[in-house]
Structure formats: C-alpha cells, structure tokens
Protein backbone atom coordinates (compact mmCIF):
# COMPACT_ATOMS: atom_id res chain seq x y z
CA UNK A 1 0.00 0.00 0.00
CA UNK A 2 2.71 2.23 0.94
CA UNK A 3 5.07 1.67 -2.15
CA UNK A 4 1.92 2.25 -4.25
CA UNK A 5 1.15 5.95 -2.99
CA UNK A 6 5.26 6.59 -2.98
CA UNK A 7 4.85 5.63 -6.63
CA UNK A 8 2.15 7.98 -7.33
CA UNK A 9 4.40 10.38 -5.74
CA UNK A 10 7.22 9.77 -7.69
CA UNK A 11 5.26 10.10 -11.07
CA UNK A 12 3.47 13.39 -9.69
CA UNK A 13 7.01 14.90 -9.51
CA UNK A 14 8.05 13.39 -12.97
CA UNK A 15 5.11 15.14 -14.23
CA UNK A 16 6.00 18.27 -13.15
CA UNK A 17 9.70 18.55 -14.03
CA UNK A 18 8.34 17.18 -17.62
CA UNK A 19 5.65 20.34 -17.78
CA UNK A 20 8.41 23.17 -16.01
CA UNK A 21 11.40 21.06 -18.77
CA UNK A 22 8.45 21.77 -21.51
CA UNK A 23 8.11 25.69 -20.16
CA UNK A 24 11.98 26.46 -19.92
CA UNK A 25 12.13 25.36 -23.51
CA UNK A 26 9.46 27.45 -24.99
CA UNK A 27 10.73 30.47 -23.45
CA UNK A 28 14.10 30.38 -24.09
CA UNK A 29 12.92 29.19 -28.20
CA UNK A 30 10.41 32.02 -27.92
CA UNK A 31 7.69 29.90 -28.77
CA UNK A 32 4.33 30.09 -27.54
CA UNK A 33 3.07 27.57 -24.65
CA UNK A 34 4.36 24.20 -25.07
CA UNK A 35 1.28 21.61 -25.42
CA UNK A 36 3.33 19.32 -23.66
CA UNK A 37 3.08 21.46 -20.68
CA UNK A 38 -0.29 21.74 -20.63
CA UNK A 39 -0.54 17.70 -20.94
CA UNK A 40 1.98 17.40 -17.97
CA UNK A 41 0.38 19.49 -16.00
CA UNK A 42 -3.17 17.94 -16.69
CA UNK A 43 -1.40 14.63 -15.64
CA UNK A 44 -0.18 15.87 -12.60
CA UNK A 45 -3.58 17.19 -11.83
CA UNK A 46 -5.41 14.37 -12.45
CA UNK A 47 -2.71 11.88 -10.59
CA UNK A 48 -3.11 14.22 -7.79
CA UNK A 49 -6.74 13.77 -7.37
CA UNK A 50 -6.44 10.34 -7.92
CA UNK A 51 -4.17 9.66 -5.04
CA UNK A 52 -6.02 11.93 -2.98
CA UNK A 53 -9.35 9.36 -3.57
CA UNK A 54 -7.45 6.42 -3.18
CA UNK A 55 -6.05 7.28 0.48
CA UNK A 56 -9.70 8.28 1.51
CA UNK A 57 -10.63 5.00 -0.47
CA UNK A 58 -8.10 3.10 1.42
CA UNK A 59 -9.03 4.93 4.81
CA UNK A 60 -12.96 3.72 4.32
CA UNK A 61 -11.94 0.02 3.58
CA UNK A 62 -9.42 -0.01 6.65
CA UNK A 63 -6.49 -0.97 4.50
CA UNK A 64 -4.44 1.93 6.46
CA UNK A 65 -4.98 3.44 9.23
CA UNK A 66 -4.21 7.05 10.89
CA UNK A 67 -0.78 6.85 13.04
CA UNK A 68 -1.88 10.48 14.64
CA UNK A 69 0.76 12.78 16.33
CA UNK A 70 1.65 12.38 19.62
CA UNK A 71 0.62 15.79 21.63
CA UNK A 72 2.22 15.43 24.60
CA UNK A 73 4.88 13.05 25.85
C-alpha cells in the first residue's frame, strides 16, 4: 500500500519537471506555450486527485490506518 502511494508520488514529480522542462524550452525558443506542458500538467492534476481518492478510499476500507501525532509526551 505504501510503495503504491510513494509511486504515485514519484510520477506526480516526474510530471512536473516534464511540464516546467516543456516551459523552460518554450521560453528560451520564444515559442508560444508548449502543449506538452499543458498535458503534464493535466497529468499531474489528475494523478493528484487520484491519489487523494485512493487514500480516503483506502481509509474507508481499513487498508491503512491514521498513526496520529503524539501531543504530549
């Protein structure tokens, strides 16, 4: 479950060095707006809310459970 959502992770970040790689290479081209960029960032949006519904998904079905933070000692 873990190694899962640290993937998901991992490819969120990929997609946004592949949509600010996309941006830095339009602008120093002079170009307009790369549609790669838009695509990445689309991606990254969409992997985002993905992982976001799987943890609550996850939460519901008890496959992981809150640790909490300790408040006091």
């Amino acid at each position: 479950m873990k190694a899962l959502i640290v993937v998901v992770l991992v490819l969120i970040i990929v997609a946004l060095a592949s949509a600010g790689r996309a941006m830095l290479r339009s602008q120093r081209d002079g170009k307009a707006a790369d549609p790669r960029m838009a695509r990445a960032l689309a991606l990254r949006v969409g992997l985002s809310i993905a992982l976001f519904l799987f943890i609550l998904l996850a939460w519901r079905m008890g496959w992981i459970q809150p640790s909490g933070l300790p408040l006091s000692r």
